[in-house]
N, C-alpha and C. Protein backbone atom coordinates (compact mmCIF):
# COMPACT_ATOMS: atom_id res chain seq x y z
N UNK A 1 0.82 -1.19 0.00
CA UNK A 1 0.00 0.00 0.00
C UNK A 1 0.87 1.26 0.00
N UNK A 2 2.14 1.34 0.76
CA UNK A 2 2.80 2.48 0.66
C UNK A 2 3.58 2.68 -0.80
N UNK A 3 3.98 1.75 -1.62
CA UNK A 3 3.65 1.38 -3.49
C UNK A 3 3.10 2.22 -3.74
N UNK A 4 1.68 2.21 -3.59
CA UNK A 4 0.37 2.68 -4.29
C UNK A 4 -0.01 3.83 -3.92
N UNK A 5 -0.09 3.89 -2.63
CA UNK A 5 -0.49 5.37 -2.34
C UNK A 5 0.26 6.79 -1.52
N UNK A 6 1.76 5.93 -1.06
CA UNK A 6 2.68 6.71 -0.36
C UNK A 6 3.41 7.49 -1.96
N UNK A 7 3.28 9.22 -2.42
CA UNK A 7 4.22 9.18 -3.67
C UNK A 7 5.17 8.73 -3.84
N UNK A 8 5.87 8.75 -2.04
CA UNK A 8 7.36 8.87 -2.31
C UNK A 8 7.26 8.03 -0.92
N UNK A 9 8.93 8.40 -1.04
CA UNK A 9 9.46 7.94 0.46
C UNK A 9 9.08 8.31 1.70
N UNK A 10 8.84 9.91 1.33
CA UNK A 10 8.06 10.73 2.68
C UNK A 10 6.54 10.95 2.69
N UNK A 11 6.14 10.14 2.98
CA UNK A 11 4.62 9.69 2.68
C UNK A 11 4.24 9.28 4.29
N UNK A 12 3.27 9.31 5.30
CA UNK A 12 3.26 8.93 6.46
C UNK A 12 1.84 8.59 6.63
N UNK A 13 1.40 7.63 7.56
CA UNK A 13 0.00 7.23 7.98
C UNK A 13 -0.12 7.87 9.34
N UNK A 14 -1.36 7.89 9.20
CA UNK A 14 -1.67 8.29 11.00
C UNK A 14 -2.75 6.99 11.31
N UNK A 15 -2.39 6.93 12.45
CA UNK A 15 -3.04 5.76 13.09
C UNK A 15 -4.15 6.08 13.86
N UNK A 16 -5.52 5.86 14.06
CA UNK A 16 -6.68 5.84 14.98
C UNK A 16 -6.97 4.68 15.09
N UNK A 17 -8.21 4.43 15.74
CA UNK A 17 -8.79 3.17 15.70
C UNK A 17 -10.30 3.50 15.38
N UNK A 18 -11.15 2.30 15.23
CA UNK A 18 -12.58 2.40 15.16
C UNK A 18 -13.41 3.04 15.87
N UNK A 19 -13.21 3.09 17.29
CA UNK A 19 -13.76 3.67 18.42
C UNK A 19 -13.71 5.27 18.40
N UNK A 20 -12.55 5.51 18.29
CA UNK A 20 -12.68 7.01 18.00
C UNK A 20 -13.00 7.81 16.85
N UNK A 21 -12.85 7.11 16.19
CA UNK A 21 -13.61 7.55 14.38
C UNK A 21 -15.00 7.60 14.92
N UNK A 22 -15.85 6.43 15.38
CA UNK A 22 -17.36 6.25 15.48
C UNK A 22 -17.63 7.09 16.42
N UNK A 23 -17.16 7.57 17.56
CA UNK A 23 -17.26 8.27 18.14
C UNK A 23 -17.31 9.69 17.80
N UNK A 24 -16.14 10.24 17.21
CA UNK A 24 -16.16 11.56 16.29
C UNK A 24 -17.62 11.50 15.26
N UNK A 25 -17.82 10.63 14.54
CA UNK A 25 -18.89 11.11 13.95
C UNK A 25 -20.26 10.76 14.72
N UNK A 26 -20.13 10.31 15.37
CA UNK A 26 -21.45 10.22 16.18
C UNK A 26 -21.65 11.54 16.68
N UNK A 27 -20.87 12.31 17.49
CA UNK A 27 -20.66 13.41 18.40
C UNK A 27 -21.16 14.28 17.09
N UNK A 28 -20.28 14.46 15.90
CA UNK A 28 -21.39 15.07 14.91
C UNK A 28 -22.53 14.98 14.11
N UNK A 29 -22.88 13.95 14.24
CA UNK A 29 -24.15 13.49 13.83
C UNK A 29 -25.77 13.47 14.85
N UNK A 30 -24.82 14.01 16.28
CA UNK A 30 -25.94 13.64 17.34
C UNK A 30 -26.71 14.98 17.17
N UNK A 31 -26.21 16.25 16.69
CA UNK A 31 -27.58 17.05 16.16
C UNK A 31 -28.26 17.36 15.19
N UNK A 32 -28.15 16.14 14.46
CA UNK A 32 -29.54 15.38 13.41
C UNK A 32 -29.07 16.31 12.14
N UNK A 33 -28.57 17.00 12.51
CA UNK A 33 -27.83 18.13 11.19
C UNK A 33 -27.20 17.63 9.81
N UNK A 34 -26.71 15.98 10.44
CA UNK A 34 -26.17 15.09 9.49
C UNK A 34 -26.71 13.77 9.64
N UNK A 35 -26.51 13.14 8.88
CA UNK A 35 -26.77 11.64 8.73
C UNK A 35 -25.03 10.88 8.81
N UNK A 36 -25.01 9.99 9.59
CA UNK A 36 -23.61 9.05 8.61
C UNK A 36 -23.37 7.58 8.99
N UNK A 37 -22.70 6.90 8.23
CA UNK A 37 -22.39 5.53 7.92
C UNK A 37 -21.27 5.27 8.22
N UNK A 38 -20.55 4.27 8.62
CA UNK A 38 -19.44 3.54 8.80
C UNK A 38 -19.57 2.21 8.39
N UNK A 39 -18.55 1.82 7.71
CA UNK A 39 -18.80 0.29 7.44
C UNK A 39 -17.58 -0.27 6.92
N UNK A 40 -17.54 -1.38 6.45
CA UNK A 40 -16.16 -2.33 5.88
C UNK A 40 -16.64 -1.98 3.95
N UNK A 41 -15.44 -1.82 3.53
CA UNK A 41 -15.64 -2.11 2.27
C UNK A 41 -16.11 -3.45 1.75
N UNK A 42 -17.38 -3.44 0.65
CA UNK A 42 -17.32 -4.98 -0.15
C UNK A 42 -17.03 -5.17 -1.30
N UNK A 43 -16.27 -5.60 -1.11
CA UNK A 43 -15.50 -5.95 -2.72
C UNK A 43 -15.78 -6.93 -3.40
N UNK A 44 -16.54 -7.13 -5.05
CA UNK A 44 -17.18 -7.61 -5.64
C UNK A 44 -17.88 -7.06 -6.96
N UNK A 45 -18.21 -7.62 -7.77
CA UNK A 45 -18.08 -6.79 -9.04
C UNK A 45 -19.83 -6.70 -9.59
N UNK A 46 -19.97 -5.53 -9.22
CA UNK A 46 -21.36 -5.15 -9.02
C UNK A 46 -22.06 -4.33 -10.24
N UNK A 47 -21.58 -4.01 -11.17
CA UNK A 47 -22.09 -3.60 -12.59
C UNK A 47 -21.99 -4.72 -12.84
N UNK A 48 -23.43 -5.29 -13.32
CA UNK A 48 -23.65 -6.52 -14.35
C UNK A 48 -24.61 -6.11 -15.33
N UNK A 49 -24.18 -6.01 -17.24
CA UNK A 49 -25.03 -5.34 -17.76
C UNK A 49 -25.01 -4.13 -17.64
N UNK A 50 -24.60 -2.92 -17.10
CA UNK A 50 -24.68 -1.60 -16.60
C UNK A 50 -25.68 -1.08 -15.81
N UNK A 51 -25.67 -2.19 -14.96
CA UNK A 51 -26.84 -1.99 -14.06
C UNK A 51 -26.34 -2.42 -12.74
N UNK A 52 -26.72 -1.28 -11.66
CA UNK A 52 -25.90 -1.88 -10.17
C UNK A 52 -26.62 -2.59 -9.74
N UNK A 53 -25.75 -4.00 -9.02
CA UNK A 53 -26.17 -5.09 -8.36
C UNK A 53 -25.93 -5.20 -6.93
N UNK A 54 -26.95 -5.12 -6.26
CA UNK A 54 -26.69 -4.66 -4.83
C UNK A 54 -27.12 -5.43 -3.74
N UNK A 55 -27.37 -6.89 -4.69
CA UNK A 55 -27.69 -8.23 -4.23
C UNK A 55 -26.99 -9.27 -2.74
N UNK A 56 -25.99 -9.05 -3.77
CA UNK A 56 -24.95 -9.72 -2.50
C UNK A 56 -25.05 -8.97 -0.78
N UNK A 57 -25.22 -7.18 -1.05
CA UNK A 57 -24.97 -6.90 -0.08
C UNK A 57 -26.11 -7.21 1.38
N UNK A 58 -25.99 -7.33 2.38
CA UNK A 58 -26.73 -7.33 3.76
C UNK A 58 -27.56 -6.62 4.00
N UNK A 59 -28.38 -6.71 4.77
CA UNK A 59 -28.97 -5.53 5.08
C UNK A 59 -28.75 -5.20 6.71
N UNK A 60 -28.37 -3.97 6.99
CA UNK A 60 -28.72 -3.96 8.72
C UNK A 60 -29.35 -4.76 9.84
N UNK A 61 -28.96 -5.15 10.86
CA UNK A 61 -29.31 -5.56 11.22
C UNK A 61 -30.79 -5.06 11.91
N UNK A 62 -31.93 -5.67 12.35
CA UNK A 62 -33.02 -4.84 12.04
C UNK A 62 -34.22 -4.50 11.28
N UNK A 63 -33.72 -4.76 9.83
CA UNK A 63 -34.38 -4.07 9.06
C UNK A 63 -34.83 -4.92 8.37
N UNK A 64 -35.96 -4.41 7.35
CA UNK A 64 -36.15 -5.94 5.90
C UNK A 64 -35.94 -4.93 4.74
N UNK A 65 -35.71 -4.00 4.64
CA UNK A 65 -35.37 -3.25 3.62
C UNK A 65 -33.94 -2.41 3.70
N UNK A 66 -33.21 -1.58 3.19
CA UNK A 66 -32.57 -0.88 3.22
C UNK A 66 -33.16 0.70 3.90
N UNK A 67 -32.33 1.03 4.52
CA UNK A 67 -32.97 2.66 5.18
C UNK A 67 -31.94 3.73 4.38
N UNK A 68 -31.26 2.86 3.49
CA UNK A 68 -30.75 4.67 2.57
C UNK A 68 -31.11 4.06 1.35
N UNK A 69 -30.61 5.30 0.71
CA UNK A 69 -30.40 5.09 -1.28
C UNK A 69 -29.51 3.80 -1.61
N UNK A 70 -29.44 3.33 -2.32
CA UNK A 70 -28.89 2.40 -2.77
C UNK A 70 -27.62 3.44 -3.47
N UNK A 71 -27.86 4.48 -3.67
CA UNK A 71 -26.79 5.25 -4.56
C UNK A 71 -25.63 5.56 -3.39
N UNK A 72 -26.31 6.22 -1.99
CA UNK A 72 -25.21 6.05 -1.11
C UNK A 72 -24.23 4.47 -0.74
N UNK A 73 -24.79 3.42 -1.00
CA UNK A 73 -24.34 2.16 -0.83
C UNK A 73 -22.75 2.01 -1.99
N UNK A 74 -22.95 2.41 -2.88
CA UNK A 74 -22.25 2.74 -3.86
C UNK A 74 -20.89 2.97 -3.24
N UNK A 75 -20.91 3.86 -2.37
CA UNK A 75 -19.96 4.36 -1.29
C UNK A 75 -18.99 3.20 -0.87
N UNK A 76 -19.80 2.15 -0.64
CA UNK A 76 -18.74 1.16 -0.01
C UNK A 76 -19.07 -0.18 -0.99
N UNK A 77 -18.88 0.18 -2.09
CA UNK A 77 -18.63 -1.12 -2.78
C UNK A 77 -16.91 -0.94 -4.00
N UNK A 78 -16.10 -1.65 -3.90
CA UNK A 78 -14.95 -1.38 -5.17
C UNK A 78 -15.13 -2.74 -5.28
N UNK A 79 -14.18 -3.10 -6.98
CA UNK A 79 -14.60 -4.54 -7.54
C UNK A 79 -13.21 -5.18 -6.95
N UNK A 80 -13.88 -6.25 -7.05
CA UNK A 80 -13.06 -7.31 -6.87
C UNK A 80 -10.93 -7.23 -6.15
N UNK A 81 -11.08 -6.74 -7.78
CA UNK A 81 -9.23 -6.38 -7.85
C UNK A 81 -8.77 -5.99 -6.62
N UNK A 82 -9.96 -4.78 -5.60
CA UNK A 82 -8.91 -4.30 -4.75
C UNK A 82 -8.84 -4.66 -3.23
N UNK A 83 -9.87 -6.19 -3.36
CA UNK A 83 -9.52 -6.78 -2.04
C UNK A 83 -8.85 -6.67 -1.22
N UNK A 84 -7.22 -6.85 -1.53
CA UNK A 84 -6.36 -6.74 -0.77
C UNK A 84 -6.28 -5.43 0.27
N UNK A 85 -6.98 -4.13 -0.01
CA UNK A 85 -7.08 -2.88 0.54
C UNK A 85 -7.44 -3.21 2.18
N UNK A 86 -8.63 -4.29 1.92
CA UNK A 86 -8.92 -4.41 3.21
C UNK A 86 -9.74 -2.86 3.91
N UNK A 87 -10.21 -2.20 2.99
CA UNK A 87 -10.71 -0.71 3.42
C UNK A 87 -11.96 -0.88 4.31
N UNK A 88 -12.13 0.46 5.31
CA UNK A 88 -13.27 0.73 5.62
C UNK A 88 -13.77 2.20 5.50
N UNK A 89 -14.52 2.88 5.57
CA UNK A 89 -14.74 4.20 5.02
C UNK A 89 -16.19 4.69 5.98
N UNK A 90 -15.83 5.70 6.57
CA UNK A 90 -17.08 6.60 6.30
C UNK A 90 -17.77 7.64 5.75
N UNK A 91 -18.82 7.58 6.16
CA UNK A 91 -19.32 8.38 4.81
C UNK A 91 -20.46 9.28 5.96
N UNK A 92 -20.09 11.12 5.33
CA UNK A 92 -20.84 11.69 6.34
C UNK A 92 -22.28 12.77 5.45
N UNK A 93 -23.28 12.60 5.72
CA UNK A 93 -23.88 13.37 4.30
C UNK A 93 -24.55 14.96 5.33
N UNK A 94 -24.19 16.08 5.12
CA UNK A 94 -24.96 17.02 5.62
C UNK A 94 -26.20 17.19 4.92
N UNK A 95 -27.46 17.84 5.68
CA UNK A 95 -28.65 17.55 5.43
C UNK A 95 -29.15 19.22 4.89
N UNK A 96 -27.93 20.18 4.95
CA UNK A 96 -27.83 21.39 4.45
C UNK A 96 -26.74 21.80 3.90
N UNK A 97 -26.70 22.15 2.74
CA UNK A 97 -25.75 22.90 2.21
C UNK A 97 -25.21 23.65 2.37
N UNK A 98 -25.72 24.84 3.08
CA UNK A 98 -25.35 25.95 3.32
C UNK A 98 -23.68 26.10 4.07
N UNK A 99 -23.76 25.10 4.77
CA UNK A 99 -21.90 25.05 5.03
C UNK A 99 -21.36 24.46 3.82
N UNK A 100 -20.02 25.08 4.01
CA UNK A 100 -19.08 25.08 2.74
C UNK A 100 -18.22 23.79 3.14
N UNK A 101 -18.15 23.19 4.30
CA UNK A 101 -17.29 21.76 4.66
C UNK A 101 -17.94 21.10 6.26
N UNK A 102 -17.21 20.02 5.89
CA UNK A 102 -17.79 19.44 7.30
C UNK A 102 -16.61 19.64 8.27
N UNK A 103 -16.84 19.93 9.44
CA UNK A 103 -16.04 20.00 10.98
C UNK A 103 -16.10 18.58 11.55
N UNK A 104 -15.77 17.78 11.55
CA UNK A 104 -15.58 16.91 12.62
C UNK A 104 -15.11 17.09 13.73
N UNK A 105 -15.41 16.93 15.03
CA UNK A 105 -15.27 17.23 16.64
C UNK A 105 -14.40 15.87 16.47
N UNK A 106 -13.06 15.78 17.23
CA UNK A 106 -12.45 14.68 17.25
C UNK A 106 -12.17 14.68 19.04
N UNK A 107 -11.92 15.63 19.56
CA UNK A 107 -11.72 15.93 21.20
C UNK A 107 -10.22 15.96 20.91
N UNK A 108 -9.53 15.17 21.72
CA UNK A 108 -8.50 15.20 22.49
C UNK A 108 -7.35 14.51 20.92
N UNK A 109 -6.68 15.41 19.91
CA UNK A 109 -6.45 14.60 19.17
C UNK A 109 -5.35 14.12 19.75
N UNK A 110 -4.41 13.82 20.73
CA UNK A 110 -3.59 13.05 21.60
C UNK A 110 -4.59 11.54 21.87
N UNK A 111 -5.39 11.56 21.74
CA UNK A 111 -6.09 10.64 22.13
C UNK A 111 -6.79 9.63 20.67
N UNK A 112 -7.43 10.74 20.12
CA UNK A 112 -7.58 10.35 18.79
C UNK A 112 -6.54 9.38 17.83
N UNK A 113 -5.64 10.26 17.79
CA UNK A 113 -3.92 9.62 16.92
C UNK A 113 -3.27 8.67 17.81
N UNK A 114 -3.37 7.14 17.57
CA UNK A 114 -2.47 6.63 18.23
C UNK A 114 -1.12 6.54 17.50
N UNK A 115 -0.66 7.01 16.43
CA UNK A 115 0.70 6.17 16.05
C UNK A 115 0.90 7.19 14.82
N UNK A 116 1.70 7.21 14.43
CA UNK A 116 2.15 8.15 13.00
C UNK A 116 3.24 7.05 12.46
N UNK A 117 3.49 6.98 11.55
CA UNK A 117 4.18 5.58 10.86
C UNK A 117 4.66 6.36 9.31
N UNK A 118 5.86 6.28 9.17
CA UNK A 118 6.83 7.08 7.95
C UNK A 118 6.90 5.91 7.21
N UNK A 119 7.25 6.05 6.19
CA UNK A 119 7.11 4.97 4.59
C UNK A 119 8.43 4.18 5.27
N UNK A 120 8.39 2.99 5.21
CA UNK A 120 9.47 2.23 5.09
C UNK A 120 10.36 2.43 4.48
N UNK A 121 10.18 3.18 3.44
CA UNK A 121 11.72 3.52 2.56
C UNK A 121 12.52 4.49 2.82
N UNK A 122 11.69 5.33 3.68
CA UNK A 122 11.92 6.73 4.35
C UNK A 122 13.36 7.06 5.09
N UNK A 123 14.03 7.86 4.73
CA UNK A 123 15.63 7.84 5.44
C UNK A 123 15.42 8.32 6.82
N UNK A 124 16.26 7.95 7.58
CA UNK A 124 16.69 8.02 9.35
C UNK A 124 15.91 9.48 9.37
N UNK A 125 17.03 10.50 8.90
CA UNK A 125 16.66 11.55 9.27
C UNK A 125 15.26 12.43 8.78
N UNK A 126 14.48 11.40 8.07
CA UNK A 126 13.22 11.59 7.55
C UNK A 126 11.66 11.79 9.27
N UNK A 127 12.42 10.26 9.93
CA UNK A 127 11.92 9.61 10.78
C UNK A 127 11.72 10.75 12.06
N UNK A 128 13.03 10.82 11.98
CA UNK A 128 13.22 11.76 13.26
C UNK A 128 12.98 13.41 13.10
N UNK A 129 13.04 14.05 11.45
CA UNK A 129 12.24 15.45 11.15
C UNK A 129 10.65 15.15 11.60
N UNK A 130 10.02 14.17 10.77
CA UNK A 130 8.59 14.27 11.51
C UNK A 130 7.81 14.20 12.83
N UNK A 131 8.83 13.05 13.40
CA UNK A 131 8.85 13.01 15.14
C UNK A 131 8.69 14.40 16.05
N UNK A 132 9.69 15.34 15.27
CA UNK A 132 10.09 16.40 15.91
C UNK A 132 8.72 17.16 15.78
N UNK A 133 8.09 16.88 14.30
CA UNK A 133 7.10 18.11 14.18
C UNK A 133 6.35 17.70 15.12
N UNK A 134 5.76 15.81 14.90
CA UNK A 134 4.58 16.05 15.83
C UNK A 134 4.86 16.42 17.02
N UNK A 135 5.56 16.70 18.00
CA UNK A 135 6.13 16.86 19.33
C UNK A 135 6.02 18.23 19.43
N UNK A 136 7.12 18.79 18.69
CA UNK A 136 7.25 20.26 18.61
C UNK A 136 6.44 21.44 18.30
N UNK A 137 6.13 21.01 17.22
CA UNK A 137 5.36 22.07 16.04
C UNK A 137 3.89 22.13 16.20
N UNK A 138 3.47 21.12 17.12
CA UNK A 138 1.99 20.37 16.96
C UNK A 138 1.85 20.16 18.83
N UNK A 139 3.04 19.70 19.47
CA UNK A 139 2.91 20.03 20.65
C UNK A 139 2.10 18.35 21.07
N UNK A 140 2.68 17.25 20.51
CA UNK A 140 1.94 15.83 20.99
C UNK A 140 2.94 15.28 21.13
N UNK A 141 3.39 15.67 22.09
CA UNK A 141 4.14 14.65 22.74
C UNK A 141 3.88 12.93 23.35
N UNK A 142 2.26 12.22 23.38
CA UNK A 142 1.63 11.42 23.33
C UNK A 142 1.96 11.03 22.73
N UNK A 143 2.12 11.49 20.94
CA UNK A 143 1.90 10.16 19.97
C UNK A 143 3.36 9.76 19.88
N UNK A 144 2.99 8.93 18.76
CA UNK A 144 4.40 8.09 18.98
C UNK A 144 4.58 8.10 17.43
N UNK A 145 6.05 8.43 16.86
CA UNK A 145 6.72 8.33 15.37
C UNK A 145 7.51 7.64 15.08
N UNK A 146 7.29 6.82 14.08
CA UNK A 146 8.13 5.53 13.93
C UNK A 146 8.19 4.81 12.52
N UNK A 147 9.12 4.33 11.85
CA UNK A 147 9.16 3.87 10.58
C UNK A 147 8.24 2.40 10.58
N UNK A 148 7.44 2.83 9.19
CA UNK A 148 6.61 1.72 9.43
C UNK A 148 7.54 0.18 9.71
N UNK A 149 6.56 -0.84 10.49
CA UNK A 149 7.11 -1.91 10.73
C UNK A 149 7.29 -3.03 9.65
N UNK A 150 6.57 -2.09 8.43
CA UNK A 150 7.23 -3.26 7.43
C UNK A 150 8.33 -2.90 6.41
N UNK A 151 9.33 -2.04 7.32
CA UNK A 151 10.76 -1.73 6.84
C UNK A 151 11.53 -3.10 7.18
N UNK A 152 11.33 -3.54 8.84
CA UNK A 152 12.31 -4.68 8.71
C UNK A 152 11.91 -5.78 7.46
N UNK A 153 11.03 -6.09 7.03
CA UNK A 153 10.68 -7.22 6.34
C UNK A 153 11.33 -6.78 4.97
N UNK A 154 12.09 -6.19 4.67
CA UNK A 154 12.62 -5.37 3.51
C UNK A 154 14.46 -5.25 3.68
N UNK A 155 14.42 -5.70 4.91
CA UNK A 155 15.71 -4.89 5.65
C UNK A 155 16.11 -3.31 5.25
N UNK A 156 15.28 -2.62 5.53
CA UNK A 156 15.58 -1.17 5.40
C UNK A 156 15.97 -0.56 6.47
C-alpha cells in the first residue's frame, strides 16, 4: 500500500482506531444536522449489464429493507481487484448545504492519533524530522513516530 499510495518515500500514515472515528462522527451526527455511515468495504463486481447489483450486499441488522439510497451504498462497494485494501470508510452526508465543509469534533487529538508511521523507505533523518514536528510544532508529545514496521521485512 505504501507502493500505491505513499508518492514517495516521505509519505506517512496516522493511526486511529474504530472507536474514536465512530465516536467523532457520532458526536457530529448527534444534532440530526447530518446523517452518517461507517462500514467495511465490499468488494465484488457489481455492474452486471450496466446496471448496479446490490444483491450480494446485507442488510442492517433490524431491518427488511434498506434505510438509505442504494446510490449512497455505492460508497462502499470497489470490484473485486482491490480486495487486498482491506478498506473501511465513512461516509458523512450534511442535510444542508449551506456550510461550505464538514467540521468533525475529534476531542483530544492526543487521544484520537495513536501512532504516525513514515514509509518504510523513508531515510533516518526523515523519521526523526517528523517526530520532531509532531512533538514540537503540533505540541503531541503522546503520539508516537516511527518507521513503518514493514521496513524490517525489507531490511531497510
Amino acid at each position: 500500500m505504501w507502493k500505491i499510495y505513499g508518492a514517495n518515500a516521505f509519505s506517512v500514515a496516522v493511526v486511529s482506531n474504530v472507536g474514536n472515528i465512530m465516536s467523532a462522527c457520532h458526536d457530529y451526527c448527534a444534532d440530526l444536522s447530518a446523517a452518517g455511515m461507517f462500514g467495511e468495504v465490499i468488494y465484488d463486481n457489481y455492474v452486471s449489464d450496466g446496471a448496479l447489483n446490490v444483491q450480494t450486499l446485507g442488510l442492517p441488522f433490524g431491518y427488511n429493507e434498506l434505510p438509505i439510497s442504494k446510490s449512497i451504498l455505492t460508497l462502499f462497494m470497489k470490484a473485486k481487484a482491490f480486495s487486498y485494501e482491506q478498506e473501511w470508510r465513512v461516509v458523512l452526508n450534511k442535510k444542508s448545504v449551506s456550510e461550505p465543509a464538514i467540521r468533525v469534533p475529534i476531542g483530544d487529538i492526543e487521544e484520537f492519533v495513536e501512532h504516525v508511521y513514515v514509509s518504510p523507505d523513508a531515510p533516518d533523518w526523515m523519521v526523526s524530522s517528523i517526530g520532531s514536528l509532531v512533538r514540537d510544532q503540533f505540541g503531541l508529545s503522546r503520539v508516537s513516530v516511527s518507521k513503518s514496521p514493514l521496513a524490517k521485512h525489507f531490511g531497510i
